[in-house]
C-alpha atoms as a PDB file:
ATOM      1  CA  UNK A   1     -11.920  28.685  19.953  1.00  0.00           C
ATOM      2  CA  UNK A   2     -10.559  27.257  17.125  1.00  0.00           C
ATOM      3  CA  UNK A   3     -10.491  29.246  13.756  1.00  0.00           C
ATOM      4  CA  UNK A   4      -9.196  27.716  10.177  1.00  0.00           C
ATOM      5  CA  UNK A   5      -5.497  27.601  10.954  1.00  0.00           C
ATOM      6  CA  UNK A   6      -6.575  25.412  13.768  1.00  0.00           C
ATOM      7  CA  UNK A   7      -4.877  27.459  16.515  1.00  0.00           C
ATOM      8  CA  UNK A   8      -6.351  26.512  20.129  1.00  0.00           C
ATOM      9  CA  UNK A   9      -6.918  29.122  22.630  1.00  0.00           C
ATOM     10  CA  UNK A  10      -6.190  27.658  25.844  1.00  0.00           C
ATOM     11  CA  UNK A  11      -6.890  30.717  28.220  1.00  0.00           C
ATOM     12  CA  UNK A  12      -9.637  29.338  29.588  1.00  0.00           C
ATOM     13  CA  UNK A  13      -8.142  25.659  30.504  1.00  0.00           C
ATOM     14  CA  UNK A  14      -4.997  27.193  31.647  1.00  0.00           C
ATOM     15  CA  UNK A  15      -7.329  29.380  34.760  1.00  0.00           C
ATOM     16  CA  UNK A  16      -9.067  26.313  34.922  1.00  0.00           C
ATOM     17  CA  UNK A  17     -12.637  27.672  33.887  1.00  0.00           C
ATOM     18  CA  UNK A  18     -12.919  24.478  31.809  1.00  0.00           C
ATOM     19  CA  UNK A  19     -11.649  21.117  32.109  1.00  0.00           C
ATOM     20  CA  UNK A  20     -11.534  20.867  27.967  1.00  0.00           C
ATOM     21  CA  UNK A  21     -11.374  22.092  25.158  1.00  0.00           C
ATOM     22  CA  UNK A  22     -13.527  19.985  22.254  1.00  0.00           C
ATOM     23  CA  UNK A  23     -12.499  19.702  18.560  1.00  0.00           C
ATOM     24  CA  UNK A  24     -14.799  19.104  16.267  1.00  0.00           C
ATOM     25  CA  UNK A  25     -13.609  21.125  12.374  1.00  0.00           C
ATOM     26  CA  UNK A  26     -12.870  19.979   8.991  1.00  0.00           C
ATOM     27  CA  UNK A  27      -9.621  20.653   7.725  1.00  0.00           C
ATOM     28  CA  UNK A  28      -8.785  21.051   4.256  1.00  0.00           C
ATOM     29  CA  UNK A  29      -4.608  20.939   3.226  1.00  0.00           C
ATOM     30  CA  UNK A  30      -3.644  23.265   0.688  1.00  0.00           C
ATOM     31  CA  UNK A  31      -1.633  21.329  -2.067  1.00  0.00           C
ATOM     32  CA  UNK A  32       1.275  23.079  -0.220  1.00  0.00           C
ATOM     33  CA  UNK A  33       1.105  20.546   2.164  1.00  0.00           C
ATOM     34  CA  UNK A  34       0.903  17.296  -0.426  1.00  0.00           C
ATOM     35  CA  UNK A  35       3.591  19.161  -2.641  1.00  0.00           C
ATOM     36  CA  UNK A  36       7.118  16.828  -1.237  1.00  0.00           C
ATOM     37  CA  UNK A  37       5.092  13.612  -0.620  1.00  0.00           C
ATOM     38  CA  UNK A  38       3.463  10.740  -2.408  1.00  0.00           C
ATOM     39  CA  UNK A  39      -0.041  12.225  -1.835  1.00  0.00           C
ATOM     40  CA  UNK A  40      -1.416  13.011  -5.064  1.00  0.00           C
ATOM     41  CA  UNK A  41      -4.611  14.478  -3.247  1.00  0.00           C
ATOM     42  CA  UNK A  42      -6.094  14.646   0.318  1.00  0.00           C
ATOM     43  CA  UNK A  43      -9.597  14.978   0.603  1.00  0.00           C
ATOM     44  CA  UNK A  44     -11.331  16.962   3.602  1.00  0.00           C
ATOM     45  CA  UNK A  45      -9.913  15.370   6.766  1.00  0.00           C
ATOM     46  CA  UNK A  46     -12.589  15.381   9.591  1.00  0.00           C
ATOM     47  CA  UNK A  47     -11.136  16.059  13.078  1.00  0.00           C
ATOM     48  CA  UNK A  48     -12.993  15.562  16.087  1.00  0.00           C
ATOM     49  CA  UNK A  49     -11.479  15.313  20.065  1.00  0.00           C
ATOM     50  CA  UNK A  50     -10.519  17.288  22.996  1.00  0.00           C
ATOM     51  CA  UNK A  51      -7.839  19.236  24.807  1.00  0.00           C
ATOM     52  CA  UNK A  52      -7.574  18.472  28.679  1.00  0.00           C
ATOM     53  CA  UNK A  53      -5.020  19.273  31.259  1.00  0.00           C
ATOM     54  CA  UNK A  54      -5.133  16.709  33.962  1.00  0.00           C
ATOM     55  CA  UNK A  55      -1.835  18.737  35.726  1.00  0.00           C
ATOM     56  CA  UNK A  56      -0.209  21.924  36.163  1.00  0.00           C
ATOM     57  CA  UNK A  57       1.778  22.441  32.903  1.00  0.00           C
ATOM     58  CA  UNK A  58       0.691  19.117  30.990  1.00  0.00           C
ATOM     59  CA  UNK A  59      -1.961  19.189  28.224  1.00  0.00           C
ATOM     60  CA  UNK A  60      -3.437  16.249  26.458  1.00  0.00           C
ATOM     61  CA  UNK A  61      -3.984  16.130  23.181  1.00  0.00           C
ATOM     62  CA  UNK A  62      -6.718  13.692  21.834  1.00  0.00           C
ATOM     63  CA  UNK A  63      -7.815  13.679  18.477  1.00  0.00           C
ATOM     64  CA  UNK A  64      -9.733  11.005  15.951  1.00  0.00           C
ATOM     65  CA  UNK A  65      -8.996  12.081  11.928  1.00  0.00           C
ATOM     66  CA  UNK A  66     -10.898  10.688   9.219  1.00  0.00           C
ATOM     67  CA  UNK A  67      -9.906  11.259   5.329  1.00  0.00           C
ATOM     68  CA  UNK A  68      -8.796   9.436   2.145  1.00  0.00           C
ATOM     69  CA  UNK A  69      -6.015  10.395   0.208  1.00  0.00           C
ATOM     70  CA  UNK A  70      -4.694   9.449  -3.146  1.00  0.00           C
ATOM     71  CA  UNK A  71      -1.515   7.828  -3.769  1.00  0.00           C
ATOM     72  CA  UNK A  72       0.026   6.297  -6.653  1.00  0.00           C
ATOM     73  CA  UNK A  73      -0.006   2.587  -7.977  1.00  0.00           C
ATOM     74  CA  UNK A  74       3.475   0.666  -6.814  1.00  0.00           C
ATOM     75  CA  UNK A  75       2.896  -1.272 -10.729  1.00  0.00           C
ATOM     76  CA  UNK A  76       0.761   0.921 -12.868  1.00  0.00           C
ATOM     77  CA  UNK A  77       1.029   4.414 -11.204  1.00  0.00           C
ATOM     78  CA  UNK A  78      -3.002   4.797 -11.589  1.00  0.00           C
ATOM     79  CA  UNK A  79      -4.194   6.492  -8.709  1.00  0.00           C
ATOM     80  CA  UNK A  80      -5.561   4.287  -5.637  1.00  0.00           C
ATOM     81  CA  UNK A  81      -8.049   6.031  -3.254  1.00  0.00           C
ATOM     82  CA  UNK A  82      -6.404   4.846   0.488  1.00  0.00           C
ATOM     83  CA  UNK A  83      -9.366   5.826   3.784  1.00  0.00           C
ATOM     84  CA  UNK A  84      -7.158   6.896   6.553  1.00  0.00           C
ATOM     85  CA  UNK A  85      -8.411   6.875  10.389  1.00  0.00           C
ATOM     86  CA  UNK A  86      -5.896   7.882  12.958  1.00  0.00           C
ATOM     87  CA  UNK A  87      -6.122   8.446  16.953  1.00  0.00           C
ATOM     88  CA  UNK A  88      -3.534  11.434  18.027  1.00  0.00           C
ATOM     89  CA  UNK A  89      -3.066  10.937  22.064  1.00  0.00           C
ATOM     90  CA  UNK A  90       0.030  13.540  22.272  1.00  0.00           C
ATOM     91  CA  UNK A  91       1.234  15.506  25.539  1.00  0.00           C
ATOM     92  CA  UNK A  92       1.602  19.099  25.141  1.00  0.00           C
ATOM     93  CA  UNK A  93       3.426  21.382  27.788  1.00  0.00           C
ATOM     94  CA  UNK A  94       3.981  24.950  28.781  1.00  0.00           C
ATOM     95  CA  UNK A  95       7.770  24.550  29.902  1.00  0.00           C
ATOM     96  CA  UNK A  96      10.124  22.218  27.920  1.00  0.00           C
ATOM     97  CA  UNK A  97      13.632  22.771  27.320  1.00  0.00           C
ATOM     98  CA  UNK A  98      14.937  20.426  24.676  1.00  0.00           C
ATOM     99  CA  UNK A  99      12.656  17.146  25.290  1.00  0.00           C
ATOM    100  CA  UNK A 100      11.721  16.411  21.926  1.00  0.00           C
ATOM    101  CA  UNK A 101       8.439  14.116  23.168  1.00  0.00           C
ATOM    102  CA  UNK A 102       6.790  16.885  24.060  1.00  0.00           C
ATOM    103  CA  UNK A 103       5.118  19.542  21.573  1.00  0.00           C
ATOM    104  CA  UNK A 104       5.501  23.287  22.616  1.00  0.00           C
ATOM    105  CA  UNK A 105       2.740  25.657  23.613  1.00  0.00           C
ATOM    106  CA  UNK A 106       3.492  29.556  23.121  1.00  0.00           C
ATOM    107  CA  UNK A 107       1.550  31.633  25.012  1.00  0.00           C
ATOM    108  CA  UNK A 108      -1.834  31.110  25.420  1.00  0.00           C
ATOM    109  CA  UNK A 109      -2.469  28.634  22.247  1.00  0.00           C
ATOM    110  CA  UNK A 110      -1.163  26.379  20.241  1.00  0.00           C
ATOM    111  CA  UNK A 111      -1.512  25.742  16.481  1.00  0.00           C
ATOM    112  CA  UNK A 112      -2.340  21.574  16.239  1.00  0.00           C
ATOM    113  CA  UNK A 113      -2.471  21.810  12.275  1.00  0.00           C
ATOM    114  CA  UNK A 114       1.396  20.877  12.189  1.00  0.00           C
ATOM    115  CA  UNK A 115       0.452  17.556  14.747  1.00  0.00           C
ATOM    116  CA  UNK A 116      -1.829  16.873  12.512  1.00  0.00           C
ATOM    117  CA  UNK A 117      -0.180  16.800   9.645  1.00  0.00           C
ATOM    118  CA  UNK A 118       2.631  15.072  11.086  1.00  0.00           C
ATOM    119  CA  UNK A 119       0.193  12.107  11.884  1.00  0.00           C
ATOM    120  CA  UNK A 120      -0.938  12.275   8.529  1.00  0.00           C
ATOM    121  CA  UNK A 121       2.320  12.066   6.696  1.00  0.00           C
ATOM    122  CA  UNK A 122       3.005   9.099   9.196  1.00  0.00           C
ATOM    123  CA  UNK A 123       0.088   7.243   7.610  1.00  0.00           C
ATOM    124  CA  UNK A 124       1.269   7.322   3.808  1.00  0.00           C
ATOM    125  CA  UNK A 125       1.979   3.240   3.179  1.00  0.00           C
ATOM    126  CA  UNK A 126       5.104   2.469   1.702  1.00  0.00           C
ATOM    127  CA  UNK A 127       3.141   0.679  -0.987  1.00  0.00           C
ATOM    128  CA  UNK A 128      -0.176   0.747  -2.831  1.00  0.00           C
ATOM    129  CA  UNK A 129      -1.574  -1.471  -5.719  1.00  0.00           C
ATOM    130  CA  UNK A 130      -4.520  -0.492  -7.934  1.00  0.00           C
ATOM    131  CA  UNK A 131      -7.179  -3.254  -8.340  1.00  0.00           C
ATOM    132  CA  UNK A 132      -6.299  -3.428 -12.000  1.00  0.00           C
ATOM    133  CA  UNK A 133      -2.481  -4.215 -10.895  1.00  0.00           C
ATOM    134  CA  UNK A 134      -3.043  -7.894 -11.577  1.00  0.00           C
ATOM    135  CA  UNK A 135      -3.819  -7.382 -15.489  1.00  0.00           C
ATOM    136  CA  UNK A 136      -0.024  -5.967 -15.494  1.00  0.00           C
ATOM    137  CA  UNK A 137       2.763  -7.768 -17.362  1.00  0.00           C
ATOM    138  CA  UNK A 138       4.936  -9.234 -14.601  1.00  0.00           C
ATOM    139  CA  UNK A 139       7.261 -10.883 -16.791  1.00  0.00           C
ATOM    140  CA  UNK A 140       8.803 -10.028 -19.969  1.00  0.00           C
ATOM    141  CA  UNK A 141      12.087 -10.920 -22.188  1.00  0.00           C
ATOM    142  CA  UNK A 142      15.198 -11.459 -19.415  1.00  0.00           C
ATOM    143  CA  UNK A 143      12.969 -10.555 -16.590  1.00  0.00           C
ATOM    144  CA  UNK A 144      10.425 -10.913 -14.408  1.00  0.00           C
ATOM    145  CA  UNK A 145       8.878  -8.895 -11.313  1.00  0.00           C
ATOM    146  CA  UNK A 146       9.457 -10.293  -7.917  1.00  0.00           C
ATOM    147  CA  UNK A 147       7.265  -9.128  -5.009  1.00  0.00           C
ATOM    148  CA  UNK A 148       7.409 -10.535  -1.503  1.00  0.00           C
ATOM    149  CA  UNK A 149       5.127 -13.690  -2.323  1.00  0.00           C
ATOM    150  CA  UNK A 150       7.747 -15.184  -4.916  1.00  0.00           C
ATOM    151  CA  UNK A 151      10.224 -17.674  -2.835  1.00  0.00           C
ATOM    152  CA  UNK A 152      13.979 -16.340  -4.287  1.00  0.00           C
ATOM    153  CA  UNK A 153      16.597 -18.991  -4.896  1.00  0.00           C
ATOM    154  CA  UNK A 154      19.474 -17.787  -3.599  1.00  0.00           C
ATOM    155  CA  UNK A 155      21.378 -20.898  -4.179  1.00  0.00           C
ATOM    156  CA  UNK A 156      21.512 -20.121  -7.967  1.00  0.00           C
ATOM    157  CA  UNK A 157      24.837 -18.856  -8.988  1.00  0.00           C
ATOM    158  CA  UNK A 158      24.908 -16.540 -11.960  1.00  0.00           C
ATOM    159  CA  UNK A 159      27.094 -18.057 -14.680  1.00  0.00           C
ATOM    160  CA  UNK A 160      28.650 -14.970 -15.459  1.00  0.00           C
ATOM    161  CA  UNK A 161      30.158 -14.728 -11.688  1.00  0.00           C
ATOM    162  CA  UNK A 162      30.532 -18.236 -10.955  1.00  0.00           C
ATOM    163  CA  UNK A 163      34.430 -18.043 -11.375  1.00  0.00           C
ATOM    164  CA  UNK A 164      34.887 -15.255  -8.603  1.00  0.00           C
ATOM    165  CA  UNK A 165      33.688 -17.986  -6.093  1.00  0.00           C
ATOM    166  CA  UNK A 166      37.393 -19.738  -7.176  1.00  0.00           C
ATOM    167  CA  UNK A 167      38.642 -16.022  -5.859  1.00  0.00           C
ATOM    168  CA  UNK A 168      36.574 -16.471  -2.717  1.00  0.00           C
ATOM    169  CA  UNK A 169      37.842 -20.407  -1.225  1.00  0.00           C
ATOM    170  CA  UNK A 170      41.395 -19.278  -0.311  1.00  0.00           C
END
């Protein structure tokens, strides 16, 4: 049914000799995958749902992944260990032309690595601190770090452009 490129065989649903398909493998990315992203490593991701086709045509997709991956600190660039668990409920059809919402089936299977991944990459957080961030300097000579807790006074003019606001009243 499903072998480690995790390309579905959907014969048997598409004659209707089944009414799904279940998923239940372990997938393991190749650092191929990771190689463009912030993912410094992705451990096994476990994947476990189903393949239905309530209609002519019209597939559902319904998967539940499990895995951690490893992204860097936002302050100290250590790395931070960040669980992932993520529900995939996708359509997938037989005839599309150009609608982009649907995913494509050729022939009789479909490869759902690529949905998966997709998912996955979805799920990287713009951010990540270590639990040792707090011991970092957040201040120093002339500066300091500002993160979204710090109220900003944007009232404060800088000195050094205080006369273009003379340029600015006319």
């Amino acid at each position: 049914m499903i072998g480690d490129n995790m390309i579905v065989d959907l014969t048997r649903l598409m004659n209707n000799y089944i009414e799904r398909i279940e998923i239940d493998n372990t997938i393991n990315f190749s650092d191929e995958y990771t190689k463009n992203t912030d993912i410094r490593r992705l451990s096994d991701v476990k994947v476990v749902g189903s393949i239905s086709k309530p209609e002519s045509d019209i597939y559902n997709l319904n998967l539940n992944l499990d895995g951690m991956m490893v992204l860097p600190c936002a302050l100290t660039l250590e790395d931070v260990e960040y669980p992932f668990s993520i529900e995939i409920n996708e359509i997938l059809t037989e005839n599309v032309d150009d609608d982009e919402s649907y995913f494509k089936i050729s022939g009789n299977s479909i490869d759902i690595l690529p949905i998966i991944w997709q998912y996955i990459v979805l799920e990287i957080p713009a951010r990540v601190e270590s639990k040792t961030a707090y011991k970092v300097n957040r201040a120093g000579d002339g500066w300091r770090l500002i993160t979204g807790e710090d109220k900003v006074d944007n009232d404060t003019i800088d000195p050094r452009l205080e006369k273009l606001t003379d340029l600015l009243k006319d």
